[in-house]
PDB file of N, CA and C in Angstrom:
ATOM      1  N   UNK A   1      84.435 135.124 120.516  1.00  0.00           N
ATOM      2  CA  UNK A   1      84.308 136.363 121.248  1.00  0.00           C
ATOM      3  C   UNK A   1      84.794 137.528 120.368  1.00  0.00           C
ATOM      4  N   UNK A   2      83.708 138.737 120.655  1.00  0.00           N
ATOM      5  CA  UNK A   2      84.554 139.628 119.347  1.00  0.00           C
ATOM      6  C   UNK A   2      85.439 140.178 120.359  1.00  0.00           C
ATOM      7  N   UNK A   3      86.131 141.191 119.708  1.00  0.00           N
ATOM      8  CA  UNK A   3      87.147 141.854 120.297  1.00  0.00           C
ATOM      9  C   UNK A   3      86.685 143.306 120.455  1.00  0.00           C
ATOM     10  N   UNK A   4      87.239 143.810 121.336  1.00  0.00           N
ATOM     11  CA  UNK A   4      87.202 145.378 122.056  1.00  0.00           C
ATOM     12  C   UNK A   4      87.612 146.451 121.762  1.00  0.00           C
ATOM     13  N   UNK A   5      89.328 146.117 121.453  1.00  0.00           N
ATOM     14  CA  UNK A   5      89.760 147.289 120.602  1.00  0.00           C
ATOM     15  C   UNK A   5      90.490 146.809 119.535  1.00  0.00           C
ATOM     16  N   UNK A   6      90.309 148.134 119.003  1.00  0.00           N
ATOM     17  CA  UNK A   6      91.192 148.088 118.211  1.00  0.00           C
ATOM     18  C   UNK A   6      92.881 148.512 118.092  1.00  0.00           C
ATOM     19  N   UNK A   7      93.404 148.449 117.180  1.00  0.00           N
ATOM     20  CA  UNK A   7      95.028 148.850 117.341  1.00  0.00           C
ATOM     21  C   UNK A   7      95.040 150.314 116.367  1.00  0.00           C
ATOM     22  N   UNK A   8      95.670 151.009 116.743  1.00  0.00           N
ATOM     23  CA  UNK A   8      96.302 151.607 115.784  1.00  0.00           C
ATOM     24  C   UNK A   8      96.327 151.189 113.947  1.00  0.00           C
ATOM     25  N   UNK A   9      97.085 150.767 113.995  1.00  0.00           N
ATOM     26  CA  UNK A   9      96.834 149.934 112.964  1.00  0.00           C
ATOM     27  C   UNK A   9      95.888 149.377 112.421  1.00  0.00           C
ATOM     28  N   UNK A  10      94.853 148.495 113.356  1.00  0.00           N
ATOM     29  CA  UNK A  10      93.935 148.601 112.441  1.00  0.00           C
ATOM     30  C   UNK A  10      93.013 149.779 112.344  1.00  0.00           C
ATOM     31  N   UNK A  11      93.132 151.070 112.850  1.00  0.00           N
ATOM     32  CA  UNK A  11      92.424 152.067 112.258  1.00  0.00           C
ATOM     33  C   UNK A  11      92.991 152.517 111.202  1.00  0.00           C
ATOM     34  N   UNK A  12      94.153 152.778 111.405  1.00  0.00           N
ATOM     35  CA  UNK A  12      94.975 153.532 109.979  1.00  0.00           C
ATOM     36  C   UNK A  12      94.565 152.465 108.852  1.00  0.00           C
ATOM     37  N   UNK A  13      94.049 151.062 108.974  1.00  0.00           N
ATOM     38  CA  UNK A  13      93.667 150.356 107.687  1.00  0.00           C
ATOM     39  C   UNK A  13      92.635 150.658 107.511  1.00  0.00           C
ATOM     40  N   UNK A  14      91.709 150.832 108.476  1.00  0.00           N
ATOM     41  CA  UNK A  14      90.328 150.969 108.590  1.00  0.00           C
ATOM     42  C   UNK A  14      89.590 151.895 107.392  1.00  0.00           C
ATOM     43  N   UNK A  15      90.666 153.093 108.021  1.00  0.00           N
ATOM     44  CA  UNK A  15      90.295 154.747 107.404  1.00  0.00           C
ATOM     45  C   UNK A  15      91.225 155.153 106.306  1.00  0.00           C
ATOM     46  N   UNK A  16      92.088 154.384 106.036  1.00  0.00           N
ATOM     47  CA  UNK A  16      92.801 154.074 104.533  1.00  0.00           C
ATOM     48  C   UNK A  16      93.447 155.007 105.174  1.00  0.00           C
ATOM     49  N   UNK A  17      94.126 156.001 106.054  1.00  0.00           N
ATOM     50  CA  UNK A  17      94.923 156.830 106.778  1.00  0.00           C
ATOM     51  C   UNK A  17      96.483 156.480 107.137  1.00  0.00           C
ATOM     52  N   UNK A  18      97.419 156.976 106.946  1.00  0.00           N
ATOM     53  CA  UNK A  18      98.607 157.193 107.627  1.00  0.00           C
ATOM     54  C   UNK A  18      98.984 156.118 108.934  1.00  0.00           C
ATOM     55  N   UNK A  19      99.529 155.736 109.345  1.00  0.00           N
ATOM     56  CA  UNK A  19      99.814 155.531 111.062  1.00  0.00           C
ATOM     57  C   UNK A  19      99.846 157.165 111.629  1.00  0.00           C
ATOM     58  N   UNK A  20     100.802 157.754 111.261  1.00  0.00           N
ATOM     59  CA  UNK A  20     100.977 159.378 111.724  1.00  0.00           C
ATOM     60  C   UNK A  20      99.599 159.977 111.678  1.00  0.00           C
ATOM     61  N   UNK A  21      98.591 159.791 110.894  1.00  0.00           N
ATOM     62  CA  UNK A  21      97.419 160.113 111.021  1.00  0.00           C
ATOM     63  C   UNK A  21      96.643 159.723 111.760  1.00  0.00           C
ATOM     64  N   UNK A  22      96.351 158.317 112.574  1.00  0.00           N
ATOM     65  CA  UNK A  22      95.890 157.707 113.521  1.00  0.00           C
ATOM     66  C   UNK A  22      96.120 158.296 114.652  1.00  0.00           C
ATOM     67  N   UNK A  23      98.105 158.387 114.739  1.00  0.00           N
ATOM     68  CA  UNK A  23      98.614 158.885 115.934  1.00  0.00           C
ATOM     69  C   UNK A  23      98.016 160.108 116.430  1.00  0.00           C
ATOM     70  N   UNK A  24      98.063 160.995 115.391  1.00  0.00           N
ATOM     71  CA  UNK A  24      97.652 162.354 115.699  1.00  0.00           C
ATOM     72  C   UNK A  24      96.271 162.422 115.711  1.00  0.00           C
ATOM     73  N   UNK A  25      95.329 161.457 115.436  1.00  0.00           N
ATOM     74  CA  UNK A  25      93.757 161.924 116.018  1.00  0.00           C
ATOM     75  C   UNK A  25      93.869 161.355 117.410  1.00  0.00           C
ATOM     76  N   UNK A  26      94.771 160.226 118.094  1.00  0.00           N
ATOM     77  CA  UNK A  26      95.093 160.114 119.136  1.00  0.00           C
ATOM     78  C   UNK A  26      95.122 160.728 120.575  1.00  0.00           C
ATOM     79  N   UNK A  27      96.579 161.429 119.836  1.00  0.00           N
ATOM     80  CA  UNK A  27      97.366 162.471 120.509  1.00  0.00           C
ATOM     81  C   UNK A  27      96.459 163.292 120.608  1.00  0.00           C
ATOM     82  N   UNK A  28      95.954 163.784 119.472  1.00  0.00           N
ATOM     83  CA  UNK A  28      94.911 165.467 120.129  1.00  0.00           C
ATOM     84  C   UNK A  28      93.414 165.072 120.909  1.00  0.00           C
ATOM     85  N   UNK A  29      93.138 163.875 121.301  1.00  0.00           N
ATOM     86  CA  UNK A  29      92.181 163.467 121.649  1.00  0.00           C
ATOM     87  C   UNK A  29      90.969 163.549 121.263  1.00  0.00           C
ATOM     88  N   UNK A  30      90.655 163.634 119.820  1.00  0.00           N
ATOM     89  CA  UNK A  30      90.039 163.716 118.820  1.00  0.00           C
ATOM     90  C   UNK A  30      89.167 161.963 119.038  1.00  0.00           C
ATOM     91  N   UNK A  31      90.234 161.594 118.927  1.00  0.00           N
ATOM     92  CA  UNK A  31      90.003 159.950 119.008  1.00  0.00           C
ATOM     93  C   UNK A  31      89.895 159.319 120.125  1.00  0.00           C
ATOM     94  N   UNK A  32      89.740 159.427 121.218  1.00  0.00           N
ATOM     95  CA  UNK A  32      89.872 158.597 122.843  1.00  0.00           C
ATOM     96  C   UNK A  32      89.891 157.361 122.367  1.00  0.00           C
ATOM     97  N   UNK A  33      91.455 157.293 123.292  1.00  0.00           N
ATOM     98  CA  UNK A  33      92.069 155.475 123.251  1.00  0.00           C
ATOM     99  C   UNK A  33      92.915 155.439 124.375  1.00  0.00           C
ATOM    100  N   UNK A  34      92.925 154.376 124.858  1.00  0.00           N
ATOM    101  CA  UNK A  34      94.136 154.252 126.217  1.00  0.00           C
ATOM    102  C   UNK A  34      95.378 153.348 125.581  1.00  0.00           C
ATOM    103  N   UNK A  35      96.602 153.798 126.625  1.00  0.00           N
ATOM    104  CA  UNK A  35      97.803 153.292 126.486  1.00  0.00           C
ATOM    105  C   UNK A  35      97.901 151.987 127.478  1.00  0.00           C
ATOM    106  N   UNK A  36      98.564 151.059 126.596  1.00  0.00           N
ATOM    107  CA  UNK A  36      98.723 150.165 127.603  1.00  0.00           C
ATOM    108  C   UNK A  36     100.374 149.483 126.910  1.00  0.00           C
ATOM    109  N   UNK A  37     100.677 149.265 127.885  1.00  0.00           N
ATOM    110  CA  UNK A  37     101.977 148.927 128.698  1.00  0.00           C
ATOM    111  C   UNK A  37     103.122 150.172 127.858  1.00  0.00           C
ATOM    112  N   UNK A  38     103.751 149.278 126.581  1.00  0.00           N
ATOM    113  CA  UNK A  38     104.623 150.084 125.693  1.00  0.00           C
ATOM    114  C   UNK A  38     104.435 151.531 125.572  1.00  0.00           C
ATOM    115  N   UNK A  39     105.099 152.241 125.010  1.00  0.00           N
ATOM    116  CA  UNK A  39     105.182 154.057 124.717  1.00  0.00           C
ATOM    117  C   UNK A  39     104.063 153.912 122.944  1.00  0.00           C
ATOM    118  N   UNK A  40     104.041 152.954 123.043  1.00  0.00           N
ATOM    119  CA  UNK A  40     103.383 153.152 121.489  1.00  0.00           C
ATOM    120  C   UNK A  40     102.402 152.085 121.210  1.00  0.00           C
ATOM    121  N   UNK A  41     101.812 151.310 122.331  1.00  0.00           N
ATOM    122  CA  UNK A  41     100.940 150.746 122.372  1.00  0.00           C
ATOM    123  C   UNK A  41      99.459 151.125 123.176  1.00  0.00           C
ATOM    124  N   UNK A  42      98.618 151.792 121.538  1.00  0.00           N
ATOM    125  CA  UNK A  42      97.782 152.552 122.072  1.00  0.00           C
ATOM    126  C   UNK A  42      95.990 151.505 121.710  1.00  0.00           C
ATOM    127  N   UNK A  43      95.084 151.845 122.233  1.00  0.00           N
ATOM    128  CA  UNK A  43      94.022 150.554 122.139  1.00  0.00           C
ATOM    129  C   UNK A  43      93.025 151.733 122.023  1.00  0.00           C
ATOM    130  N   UNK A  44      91.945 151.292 120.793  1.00  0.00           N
ATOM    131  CA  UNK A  44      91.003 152.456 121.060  1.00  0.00           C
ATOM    132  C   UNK A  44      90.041 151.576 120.907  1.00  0.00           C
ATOM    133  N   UNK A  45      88.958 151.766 121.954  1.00  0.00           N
ATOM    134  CA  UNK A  45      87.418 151.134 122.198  1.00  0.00           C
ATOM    135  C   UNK A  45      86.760 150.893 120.964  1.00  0.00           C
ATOM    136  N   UNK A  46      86.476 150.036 120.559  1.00  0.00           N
ATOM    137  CA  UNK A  46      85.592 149.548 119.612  1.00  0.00           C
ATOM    138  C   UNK A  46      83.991 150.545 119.719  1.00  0.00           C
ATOM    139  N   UNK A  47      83.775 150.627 120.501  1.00  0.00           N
ATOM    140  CA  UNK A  47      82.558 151.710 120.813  1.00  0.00           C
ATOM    141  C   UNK A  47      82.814 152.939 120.717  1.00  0.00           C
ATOM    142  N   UNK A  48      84.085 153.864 120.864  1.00  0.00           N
ATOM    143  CA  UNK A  48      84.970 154.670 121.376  1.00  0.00           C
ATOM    144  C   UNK A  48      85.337 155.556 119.449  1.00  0.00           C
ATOM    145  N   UNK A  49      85.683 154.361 118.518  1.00  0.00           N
ATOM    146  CA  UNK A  49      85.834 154.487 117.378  1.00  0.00           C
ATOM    147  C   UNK A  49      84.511 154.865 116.134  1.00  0.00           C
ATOM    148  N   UNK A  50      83.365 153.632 116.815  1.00  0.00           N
ATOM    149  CA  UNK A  50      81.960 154.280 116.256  1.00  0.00           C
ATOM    150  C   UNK A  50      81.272 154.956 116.266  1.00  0.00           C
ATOM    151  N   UNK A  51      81.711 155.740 117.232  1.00  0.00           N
ATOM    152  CA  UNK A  51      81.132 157.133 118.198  1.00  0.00           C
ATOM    153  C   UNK A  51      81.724 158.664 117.569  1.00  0.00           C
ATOM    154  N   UNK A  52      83.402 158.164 117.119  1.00  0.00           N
ATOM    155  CA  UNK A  52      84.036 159.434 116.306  1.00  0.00           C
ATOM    156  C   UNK A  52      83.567 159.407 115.254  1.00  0.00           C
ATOM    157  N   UNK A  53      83.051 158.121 114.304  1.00  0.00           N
ATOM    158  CA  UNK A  53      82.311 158.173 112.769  1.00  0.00           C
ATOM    159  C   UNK A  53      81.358 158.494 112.960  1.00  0.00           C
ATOM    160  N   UNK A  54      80.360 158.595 113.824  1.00  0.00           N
ATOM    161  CA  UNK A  54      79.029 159.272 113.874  1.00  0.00           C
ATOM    162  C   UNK A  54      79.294 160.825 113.843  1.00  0.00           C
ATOM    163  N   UNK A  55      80.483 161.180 114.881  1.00  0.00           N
ATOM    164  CA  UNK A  55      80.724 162.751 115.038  1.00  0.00           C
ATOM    165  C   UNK A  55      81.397 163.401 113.603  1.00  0.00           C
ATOM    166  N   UNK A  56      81.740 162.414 113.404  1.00  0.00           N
ATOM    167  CA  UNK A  56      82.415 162.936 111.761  1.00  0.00           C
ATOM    168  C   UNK A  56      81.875 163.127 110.661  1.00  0.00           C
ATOM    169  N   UNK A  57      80.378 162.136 110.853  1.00  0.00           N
ATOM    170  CA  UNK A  57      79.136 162.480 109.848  1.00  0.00           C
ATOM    171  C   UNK A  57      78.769 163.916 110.281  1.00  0.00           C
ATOM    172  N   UNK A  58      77.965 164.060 111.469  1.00  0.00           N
ATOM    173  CA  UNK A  58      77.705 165.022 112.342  1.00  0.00           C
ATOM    174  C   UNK A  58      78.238 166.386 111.478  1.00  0.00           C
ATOM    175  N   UNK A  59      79.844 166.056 112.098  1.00  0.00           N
ATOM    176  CA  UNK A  59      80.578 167.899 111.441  1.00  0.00           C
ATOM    177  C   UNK A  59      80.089 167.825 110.105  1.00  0.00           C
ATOM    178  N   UNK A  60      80.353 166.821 109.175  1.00  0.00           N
ATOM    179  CA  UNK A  60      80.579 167.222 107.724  1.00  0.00           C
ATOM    180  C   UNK A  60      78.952 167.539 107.627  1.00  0.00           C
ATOM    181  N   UNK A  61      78.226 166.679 107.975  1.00  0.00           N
ATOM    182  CA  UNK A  61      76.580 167.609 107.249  1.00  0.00           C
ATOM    183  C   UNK A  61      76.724 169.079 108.487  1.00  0.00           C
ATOM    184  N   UNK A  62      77.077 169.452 109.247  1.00  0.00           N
ATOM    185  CA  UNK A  62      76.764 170.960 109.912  1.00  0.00           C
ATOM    186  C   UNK A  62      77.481 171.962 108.965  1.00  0.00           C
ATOM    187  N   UNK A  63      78.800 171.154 108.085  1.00  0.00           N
ATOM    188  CA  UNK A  63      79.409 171.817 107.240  1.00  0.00           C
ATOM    189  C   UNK A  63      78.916 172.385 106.164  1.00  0.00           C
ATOM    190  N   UNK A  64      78.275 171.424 105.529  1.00  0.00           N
ATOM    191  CA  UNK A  64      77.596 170.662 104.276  1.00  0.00           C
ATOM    192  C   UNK A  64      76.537 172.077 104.734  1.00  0.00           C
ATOM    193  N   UNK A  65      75.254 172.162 105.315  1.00  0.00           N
ATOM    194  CA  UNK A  65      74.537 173.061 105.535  1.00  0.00           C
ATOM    195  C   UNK A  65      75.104 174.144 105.802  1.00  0.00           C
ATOM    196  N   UNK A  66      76.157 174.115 106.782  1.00  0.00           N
ATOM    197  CA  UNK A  66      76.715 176.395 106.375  1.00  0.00           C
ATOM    198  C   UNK A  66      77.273 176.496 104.889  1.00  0.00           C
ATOM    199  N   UNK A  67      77.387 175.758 103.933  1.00  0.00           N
ATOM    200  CA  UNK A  67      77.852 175.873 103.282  1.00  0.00           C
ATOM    201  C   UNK A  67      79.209 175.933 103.192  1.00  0.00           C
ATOM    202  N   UNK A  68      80.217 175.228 103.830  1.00  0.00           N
ATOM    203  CA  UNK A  68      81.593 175.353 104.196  1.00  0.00           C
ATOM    204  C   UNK A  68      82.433 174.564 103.296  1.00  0.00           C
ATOM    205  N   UNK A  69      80.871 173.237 102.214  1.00  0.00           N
ATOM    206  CA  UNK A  69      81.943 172.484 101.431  1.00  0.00           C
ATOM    207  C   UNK A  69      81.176 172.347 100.050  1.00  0.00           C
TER     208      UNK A  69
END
């Protein structure tokens, strides 16, 4: 069975990123993930995560075309 979410952790491995960097696409809801039980046990949707890399292609080519990079 695959699995659903992911951890924290494994995004910050994922995206070669920080933990503090995970946290904070988190926190600003950049990233939608739910908390479950602990203060620091956060789960983000496996669907939820492929959905922000599409939006992240998205910005950088709208960037890429105003010329912003």
């Amino acid at each position: 069975m695959e699995p659903r979410f992911y951890t924290l952790t494994d995004i910050s491995e994922i995206l070669n990123i920080s933990m503090s960097a995970a946290r904070a696409l988190v926190s600003s809801g950049e990233l939608p993930a739910i908390q479950i039980g602990g203060k620091q046990a956060w789960r983000v949707e496996i669907s939820e995560f492929e959905a922000y890399i599409e939006r992240q292609y998205e910005a950088t080519k709208a960037r890429i075309e105003a010329g912003q990079l």
